[in-house]
C-alpha atoms as a PDB file:
ATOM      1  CA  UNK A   1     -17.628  45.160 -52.693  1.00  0.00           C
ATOM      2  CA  UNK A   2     -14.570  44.423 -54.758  1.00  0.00           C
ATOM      3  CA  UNK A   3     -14.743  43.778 -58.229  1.00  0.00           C
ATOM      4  CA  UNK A   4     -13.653  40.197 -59.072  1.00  0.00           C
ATOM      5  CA  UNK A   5     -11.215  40.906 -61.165  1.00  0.00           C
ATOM      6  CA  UNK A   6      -9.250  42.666 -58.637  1.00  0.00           C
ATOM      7  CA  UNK A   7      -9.699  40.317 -55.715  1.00  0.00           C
ATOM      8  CA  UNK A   8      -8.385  37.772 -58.233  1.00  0.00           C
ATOM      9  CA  UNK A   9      -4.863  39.975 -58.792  1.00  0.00           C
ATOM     10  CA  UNK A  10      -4.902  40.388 -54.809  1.00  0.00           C
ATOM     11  CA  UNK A  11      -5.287  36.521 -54.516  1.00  0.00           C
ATOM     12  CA  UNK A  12      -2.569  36.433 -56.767  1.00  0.00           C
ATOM     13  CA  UNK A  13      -0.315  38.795 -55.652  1.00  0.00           C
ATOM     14  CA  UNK A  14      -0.623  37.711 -51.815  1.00  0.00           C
ATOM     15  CA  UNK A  15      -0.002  34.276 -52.886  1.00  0.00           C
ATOM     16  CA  UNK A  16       2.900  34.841 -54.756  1.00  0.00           C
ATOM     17  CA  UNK A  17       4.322  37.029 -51.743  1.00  0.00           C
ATOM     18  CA  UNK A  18       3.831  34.460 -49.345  1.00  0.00           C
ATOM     19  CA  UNK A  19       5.656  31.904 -51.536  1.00  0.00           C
ATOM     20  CA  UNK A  20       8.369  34.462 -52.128  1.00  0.00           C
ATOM     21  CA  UNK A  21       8.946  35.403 -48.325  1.00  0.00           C
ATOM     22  CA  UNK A  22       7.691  32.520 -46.579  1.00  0.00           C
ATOM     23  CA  UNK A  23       7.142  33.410 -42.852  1.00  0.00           C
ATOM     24  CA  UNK A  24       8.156  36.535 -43.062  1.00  0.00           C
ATOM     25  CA  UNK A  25       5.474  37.669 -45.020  1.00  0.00           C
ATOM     26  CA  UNK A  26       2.422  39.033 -43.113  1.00  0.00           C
ATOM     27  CA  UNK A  27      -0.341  36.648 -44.286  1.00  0.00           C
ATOM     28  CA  UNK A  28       1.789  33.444 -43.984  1.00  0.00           C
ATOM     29  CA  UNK A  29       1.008  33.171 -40.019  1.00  0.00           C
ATOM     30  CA  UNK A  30      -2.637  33.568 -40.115  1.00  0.00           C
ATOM     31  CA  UNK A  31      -3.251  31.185 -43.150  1.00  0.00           C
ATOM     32  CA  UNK A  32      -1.416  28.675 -41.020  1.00  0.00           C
ATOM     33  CA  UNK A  33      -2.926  29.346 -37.561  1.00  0.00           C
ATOM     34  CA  UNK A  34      -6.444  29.122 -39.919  1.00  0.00           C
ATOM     35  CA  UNK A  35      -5.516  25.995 -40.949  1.00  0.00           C
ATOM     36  CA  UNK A  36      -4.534  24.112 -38.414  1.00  0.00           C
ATOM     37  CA  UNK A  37      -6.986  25.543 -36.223  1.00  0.00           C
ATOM     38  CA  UNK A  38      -9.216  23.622 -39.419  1.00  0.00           C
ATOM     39  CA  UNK A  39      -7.109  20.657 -38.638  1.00  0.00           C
ATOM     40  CA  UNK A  40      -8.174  20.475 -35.036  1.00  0.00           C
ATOM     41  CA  UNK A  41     -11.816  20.946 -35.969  1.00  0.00           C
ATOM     42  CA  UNK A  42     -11.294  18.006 -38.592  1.00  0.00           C
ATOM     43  CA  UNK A  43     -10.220  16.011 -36.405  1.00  0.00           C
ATOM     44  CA  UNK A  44     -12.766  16.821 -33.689  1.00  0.00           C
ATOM     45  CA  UNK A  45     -15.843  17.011 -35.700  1.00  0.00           C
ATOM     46  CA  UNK A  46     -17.227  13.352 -36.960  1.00  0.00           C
ATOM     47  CA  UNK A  47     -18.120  15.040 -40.446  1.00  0.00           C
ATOM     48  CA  UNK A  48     -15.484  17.059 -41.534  1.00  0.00           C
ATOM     49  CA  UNK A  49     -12.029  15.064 -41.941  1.00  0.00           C
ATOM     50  CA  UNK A  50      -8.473  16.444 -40.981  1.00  0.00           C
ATOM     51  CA  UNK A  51      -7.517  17.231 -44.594  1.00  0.00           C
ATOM     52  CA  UNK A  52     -10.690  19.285 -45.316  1.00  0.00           C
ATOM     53  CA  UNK A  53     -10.987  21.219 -42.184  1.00  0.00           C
ATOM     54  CA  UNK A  54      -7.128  22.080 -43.081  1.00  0.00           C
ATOM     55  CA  UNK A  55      -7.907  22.948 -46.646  1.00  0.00           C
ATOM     56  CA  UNK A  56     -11.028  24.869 -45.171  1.00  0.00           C
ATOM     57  CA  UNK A  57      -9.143  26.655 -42.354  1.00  0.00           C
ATOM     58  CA  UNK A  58      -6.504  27.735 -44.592  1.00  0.00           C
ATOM     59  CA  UNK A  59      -9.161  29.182 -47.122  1.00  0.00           C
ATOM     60  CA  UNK A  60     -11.013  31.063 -44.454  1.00  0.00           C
ATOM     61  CA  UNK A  61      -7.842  32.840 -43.258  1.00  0.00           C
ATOM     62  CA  UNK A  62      -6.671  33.438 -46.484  1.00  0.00           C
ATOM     63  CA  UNK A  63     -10.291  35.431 -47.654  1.00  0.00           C
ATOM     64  CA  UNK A  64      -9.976  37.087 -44.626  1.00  0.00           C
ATOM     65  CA  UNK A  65      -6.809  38.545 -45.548  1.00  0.00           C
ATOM     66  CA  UNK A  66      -7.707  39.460 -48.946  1.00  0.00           C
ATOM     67  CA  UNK A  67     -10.998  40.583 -49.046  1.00  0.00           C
ATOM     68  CA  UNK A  68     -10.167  44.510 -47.539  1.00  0.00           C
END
């Protein structure tokens, strides 16, 4: 397992990449297929609304791509 300080920088550094090169960075697409794939599911689900299965699906994509 990663050390926390480090996934912190990789948070970090893959958030500030995505900012910088918008879609053309490589973990823009996922986080945004992740959450609205969440969106769906907040809308679908009676106990989950459409903001927090976006905020969720967005999250899950996103520790996907930085926990390697």
């Amino acid at each position: 397992m990663s050390e926390p300080n480090d996934l912190m920088d990789r948070a970090k550094a893959e958030i500030s990449g995505m900012a910088k090169e918008g879609l053309g960075h490589p973990s823009t697409k996922p986080v945004l297929t992740g959450a609205a794939i969440g969106a769906v599911a907040g809308v679908l689900l009676p106990v989950v609304s459409l903001p927090l299965g976006l905020v969720a699906g967005a999250g899950i994509a996103f520790w996907q791509r930085i926990k390697r």
